[in-house]
Protein backbone atom coordinates (compact mmCIF):
# COMPACT_ATOMS: atom_id res chain seq x y z
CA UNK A 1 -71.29 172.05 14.19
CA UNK A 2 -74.32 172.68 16.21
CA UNK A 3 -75.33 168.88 16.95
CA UNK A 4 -73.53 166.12 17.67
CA UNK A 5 -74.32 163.14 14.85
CA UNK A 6 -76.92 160.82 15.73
CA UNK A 7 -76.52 157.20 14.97
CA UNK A 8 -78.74 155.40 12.62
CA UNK A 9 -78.65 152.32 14.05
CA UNK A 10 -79.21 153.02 17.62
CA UNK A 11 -81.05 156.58 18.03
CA UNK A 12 -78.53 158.09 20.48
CA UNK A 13 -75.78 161.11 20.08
CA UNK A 14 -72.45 159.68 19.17
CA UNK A 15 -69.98 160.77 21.33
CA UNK A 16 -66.92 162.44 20.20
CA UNK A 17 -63.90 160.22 20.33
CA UNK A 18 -61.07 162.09 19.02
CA UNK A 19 -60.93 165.62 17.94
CA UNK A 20 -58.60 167.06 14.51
CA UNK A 21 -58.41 163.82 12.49
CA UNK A 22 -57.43 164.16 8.68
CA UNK A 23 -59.37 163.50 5.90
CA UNK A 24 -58.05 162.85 2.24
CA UNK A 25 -59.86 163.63 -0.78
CA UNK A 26 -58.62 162.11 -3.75
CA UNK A 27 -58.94 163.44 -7.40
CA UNK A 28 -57.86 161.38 -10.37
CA UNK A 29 -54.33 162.14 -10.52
CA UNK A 30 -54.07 161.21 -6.52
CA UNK A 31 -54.17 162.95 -3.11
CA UNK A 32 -55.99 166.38 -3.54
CA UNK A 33 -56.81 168.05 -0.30
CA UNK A 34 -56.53 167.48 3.41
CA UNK A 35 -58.93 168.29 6.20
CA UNK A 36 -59.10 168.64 9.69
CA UNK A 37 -62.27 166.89 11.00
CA UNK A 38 -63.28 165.12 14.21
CA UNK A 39 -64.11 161.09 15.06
CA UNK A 40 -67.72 160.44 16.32
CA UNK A 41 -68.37 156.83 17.54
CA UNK A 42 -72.32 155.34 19.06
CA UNK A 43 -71.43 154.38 22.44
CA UNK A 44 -74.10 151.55 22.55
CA UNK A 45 -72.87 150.19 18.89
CA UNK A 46 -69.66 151.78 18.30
CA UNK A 47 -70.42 152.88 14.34
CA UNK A 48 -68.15 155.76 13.68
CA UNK A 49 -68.89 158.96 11.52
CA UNK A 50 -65.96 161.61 10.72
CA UNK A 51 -68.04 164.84 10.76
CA UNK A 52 -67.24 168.85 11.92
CA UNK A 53 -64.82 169.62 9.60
CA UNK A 54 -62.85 172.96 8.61
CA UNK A 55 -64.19 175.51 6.22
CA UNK A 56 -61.33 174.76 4.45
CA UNK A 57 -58.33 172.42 3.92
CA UNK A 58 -55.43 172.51 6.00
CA UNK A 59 -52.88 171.34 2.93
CA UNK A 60 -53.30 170.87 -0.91
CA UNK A 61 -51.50 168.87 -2.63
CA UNK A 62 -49.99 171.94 -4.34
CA UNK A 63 -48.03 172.30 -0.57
CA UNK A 64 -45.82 169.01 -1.91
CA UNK A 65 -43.72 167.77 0.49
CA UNK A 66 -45.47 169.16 3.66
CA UNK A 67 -48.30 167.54 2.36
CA UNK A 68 -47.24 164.53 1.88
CA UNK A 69 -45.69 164.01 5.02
CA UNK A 70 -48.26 165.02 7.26
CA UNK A 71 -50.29 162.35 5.25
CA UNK A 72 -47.68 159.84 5.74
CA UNK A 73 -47.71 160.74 9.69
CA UNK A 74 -51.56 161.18 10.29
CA UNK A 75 -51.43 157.22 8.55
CA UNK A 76 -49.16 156.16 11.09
CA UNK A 77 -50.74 157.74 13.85
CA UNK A 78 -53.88 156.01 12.75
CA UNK A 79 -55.82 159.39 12.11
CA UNK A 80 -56.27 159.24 8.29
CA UNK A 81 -59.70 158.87 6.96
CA UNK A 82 -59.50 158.40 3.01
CA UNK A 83 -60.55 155.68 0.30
CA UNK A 84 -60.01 152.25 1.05
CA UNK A 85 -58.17 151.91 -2.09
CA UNK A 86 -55.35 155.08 -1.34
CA UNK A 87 -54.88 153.17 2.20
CA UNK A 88 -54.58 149.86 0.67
CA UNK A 89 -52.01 150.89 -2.05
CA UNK A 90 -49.66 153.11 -0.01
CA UNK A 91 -49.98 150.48 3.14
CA UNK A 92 -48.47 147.72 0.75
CA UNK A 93 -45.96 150.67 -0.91
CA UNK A 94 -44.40 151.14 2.43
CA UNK A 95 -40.97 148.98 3.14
């Protein structure tokens, strides 16, 4: 990425707060693909934007298990960005 994102709100560069974060995009059936991306956040207002990602998914859901689990540990971690609805559904899954 060549610039920082720029917030919105406030008109300054958001600075990066934490670098390789996951990403989930869903299809209909479910999980699809994972990506590596990094965490932006405004220092003055603290909006966040995920942004920088790979050129390519690290895991499909083709890679089953490995997949699964690093979306199961990214979650716990706190470093998985998907759909509100995926987080809310496997968050109330869980024992």
């Amino acid at each position: 990425m060549s610039h920082r994102p720029v917030c919105g709100q406030c008109g300054v560069e958001m600075q990066m707060e934490k670098s390789g974060v996951y990403v989930l995009d869903m299809a209909d059936f479910g999980p699809y693909l994972l990506w590596l991306a990094d965490l932006f956040r405004c220092p003055k207002c603290k909006a966040g934007v995920v942004a920088g990602f790979a050129d390519r998914p690290c895991f499909r859901h083709e890679d089953g298990q490995t997949f699964t689990e690093t979306i199961d540990a990214a979650r716990n971690r706190g470093e998985l960005f998907a759909s509100r609805l995926y987080i809310e559904e496997t968050v109330k899954e869980a024992p």
